[in-house]
N, C-alpha and C. Protein backbone atom coordinates (compact mmCIF):
# COMPACT_ATOMS: atom_id res chain seq x y z
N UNK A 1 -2.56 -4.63 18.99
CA UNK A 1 -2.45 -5.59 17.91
C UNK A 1 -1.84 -6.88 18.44
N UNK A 2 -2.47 -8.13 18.15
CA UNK A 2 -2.09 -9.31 18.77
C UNK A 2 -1.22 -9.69 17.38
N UNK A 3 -0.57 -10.98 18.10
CA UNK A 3 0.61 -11.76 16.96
C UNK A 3 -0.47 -12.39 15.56
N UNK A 4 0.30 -12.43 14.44
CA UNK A 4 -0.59 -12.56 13.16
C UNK A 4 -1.98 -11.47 12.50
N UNK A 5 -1.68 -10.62 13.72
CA UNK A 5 -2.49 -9.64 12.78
C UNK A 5 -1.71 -8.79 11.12
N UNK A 6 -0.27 -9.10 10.96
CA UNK A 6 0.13 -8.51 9.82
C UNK A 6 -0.66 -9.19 8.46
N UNK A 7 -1.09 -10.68 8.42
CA UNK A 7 -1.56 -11.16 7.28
C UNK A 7 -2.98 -10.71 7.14
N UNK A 8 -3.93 -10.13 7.91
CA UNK A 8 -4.92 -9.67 7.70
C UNK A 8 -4.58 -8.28 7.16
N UNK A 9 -3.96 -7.46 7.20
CA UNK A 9 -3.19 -6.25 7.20
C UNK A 9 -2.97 -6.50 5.44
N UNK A 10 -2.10 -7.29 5.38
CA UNK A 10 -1.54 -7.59 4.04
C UNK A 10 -2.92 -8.01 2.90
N UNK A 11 -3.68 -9.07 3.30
CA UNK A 11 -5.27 -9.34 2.59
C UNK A 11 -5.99 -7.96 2.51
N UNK A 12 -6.25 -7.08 3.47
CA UNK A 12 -7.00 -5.95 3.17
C UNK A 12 -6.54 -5.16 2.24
N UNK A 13 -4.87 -5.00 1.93
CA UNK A 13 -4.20 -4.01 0.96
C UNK A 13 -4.81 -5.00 -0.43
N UNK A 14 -4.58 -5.92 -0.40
CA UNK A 14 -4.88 -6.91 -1.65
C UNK A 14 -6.23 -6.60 -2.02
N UNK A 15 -7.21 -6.63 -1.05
CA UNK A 15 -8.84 -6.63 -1.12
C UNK A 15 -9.26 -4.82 -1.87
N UNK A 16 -8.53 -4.33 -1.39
CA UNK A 16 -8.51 -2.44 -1.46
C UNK A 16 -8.12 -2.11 -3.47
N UNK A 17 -6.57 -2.64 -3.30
CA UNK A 17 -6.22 -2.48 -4.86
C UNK A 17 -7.53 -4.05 -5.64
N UNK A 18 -8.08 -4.98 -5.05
CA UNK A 18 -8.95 -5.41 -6.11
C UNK A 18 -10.20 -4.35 -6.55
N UNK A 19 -10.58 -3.42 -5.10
CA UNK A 19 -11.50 -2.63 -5.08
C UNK A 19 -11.37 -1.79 -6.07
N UNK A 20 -10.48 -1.17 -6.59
CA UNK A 20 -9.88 -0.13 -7.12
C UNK A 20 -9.79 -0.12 -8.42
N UNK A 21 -8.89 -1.65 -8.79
CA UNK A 21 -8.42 -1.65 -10.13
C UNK A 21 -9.55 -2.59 -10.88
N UNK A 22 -10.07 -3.16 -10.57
CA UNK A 22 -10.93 -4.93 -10.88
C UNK A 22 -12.30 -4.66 -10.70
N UNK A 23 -13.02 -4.44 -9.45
CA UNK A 23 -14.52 -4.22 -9.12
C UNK A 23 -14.92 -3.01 -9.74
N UNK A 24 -14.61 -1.98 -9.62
CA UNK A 24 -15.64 -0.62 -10.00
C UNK A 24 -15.96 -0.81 -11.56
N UNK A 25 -14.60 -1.14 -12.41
CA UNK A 25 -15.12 -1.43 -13.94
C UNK A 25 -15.95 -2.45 -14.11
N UNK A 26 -15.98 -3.69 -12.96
CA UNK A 26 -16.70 -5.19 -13.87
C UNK A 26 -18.23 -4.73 -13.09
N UNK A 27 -18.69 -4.08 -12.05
CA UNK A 27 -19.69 -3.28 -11.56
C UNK A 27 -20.24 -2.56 -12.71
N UNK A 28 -19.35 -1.38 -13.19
CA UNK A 28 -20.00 -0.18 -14.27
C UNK A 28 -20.53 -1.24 -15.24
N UNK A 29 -19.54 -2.16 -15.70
CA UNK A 29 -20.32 -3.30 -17.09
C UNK A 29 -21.06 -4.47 -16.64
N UNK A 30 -21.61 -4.61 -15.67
CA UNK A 30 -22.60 -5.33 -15.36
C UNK A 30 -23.99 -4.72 -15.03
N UNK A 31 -23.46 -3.38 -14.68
CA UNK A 31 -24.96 -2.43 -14.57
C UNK A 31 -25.42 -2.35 -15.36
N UNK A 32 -24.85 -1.84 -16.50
CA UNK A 32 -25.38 -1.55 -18.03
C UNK A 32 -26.02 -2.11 -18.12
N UNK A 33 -25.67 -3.59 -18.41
CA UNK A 33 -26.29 -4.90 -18.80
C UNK A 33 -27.38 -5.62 -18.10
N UNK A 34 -27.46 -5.10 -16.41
CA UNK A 34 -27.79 -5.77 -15.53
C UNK A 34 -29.61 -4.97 -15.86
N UNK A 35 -29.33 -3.65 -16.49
CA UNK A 35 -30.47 -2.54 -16.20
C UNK A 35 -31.08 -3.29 -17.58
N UNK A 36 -30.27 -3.38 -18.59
CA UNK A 36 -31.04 -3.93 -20.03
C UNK A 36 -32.01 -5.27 -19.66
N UNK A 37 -31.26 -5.95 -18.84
CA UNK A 37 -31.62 -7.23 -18.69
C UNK A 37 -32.67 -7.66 -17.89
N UNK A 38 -32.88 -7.20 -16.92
CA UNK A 38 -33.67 -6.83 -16.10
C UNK A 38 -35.23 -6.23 -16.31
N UNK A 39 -35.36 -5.56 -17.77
CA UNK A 39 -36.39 -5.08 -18.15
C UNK A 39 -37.22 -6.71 -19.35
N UNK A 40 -36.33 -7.43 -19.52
CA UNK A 40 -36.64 -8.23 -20.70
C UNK A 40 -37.22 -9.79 -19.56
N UNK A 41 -36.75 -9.71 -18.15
CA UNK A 41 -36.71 -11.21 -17.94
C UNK A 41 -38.25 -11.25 -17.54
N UNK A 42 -38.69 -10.65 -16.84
CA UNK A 42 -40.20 -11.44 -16.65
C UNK A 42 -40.84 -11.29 -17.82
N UNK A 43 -40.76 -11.24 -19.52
CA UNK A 43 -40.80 -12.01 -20.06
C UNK A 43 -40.36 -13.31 -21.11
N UNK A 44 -39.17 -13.02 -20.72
CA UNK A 44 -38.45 -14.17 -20.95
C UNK A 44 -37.62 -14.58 -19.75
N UNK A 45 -38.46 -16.04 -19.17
CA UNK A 45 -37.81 -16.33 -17.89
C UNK A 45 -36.42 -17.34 -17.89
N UNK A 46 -35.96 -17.16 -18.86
CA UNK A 46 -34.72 -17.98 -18.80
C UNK A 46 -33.30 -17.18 -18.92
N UNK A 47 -33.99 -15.47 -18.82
CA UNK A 47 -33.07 -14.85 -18.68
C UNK A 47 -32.65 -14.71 -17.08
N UNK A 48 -34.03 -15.02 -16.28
CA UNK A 48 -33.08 -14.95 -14.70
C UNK A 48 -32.01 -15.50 -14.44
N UNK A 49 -31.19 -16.64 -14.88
CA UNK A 49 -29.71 -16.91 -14.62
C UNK A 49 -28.72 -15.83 -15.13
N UNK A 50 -29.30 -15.03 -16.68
CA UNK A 50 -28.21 -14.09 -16.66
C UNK A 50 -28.28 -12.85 -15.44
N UNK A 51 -29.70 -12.49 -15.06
CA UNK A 51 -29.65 -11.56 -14.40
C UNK A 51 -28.85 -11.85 -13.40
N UNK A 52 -29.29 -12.92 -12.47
CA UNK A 52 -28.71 -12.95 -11.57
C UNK A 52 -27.30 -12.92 -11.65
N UNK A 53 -26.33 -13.47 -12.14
CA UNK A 53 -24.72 -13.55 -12.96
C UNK A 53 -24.73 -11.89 -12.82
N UNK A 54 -25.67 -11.10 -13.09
CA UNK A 54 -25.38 -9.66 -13.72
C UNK A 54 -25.22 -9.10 -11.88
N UNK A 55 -26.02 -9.48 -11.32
CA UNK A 55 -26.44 -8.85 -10.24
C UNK A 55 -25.25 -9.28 -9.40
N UNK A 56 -24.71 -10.71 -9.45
CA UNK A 56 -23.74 -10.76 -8.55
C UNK A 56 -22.43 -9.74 -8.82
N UNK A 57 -22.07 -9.50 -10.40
CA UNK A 57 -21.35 -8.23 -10.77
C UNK A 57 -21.67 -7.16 -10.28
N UNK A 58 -22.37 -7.09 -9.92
CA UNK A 58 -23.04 -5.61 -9.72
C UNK A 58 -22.46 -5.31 -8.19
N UNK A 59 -22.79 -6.30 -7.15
CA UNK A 59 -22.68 -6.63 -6.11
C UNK A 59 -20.94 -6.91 -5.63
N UNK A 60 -19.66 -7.07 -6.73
CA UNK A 60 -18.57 -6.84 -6.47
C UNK A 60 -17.72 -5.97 -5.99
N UNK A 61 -18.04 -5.18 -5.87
CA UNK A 61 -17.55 -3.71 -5.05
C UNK A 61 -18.07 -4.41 -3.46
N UNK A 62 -19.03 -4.18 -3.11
CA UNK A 62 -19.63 -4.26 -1.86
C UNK A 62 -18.38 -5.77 -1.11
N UNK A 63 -18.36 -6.99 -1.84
CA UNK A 63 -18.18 -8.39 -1.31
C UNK A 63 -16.40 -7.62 -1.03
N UNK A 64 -15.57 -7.03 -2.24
CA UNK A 64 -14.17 -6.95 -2.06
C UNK A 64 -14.26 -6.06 -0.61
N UNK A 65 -14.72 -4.83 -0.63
CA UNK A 65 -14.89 -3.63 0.21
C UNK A 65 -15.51 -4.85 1.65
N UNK A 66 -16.11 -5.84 2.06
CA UNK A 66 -16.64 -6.56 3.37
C UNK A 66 -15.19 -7.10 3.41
N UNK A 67 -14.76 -7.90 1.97
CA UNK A 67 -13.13 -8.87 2.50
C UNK A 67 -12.36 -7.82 2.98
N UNK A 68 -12.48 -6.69 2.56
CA UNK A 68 -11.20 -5.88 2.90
C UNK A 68 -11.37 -5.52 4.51
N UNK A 69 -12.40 -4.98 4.87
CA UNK A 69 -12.67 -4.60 6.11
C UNK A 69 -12.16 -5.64 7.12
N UNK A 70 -12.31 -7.25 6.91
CA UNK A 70 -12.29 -8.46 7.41
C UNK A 70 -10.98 -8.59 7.35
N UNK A 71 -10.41 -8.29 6.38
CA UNK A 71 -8.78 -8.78 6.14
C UNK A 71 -8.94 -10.25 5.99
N UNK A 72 -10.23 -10.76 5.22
CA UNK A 72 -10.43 -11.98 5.19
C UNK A 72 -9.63 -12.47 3.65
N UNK A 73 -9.55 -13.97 3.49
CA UNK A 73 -8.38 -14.43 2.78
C UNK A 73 -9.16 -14.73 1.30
N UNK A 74 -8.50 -15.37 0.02
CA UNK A 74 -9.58 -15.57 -0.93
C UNK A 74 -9.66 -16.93 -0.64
């Protein structure tokens, strides 16, 4: 371990409890929504901005779980 590796150390614990307490619920309620939504937009195309919004929820687990691995900062 080189010098300043503790603040990456410290960001990953941060990134882990966001994983935990924050992502898995706003994931479960964006799926829901993401699966409803998803069936309605190619025909109504002005729903692709919500999808996508839905999809990046969806996709919050994965981004905290990469920062955490990284010990990267917000």
């Amino acid at each position: 371990m080189g010098a300043g590796s503790g603040g990456n150390c410290l960001w990953s614990i941060f990134w882990l409890i966001v994983l935990i307490i924050l992502s898995v619920p706003v994931a479960g309620f964006c799926a829901f929504f993401y699966i409803i939504v998803s069936i309605f937009t190619p025909c109504i195309a002005p729903l692709k901005a919500v999808e996508d919004f839905l999809h990046k929820g969806v996709n919050f687990p994965h981004t905290c779980s990469q920062n955490m691995v990284h010990g990267s900062s917000l």
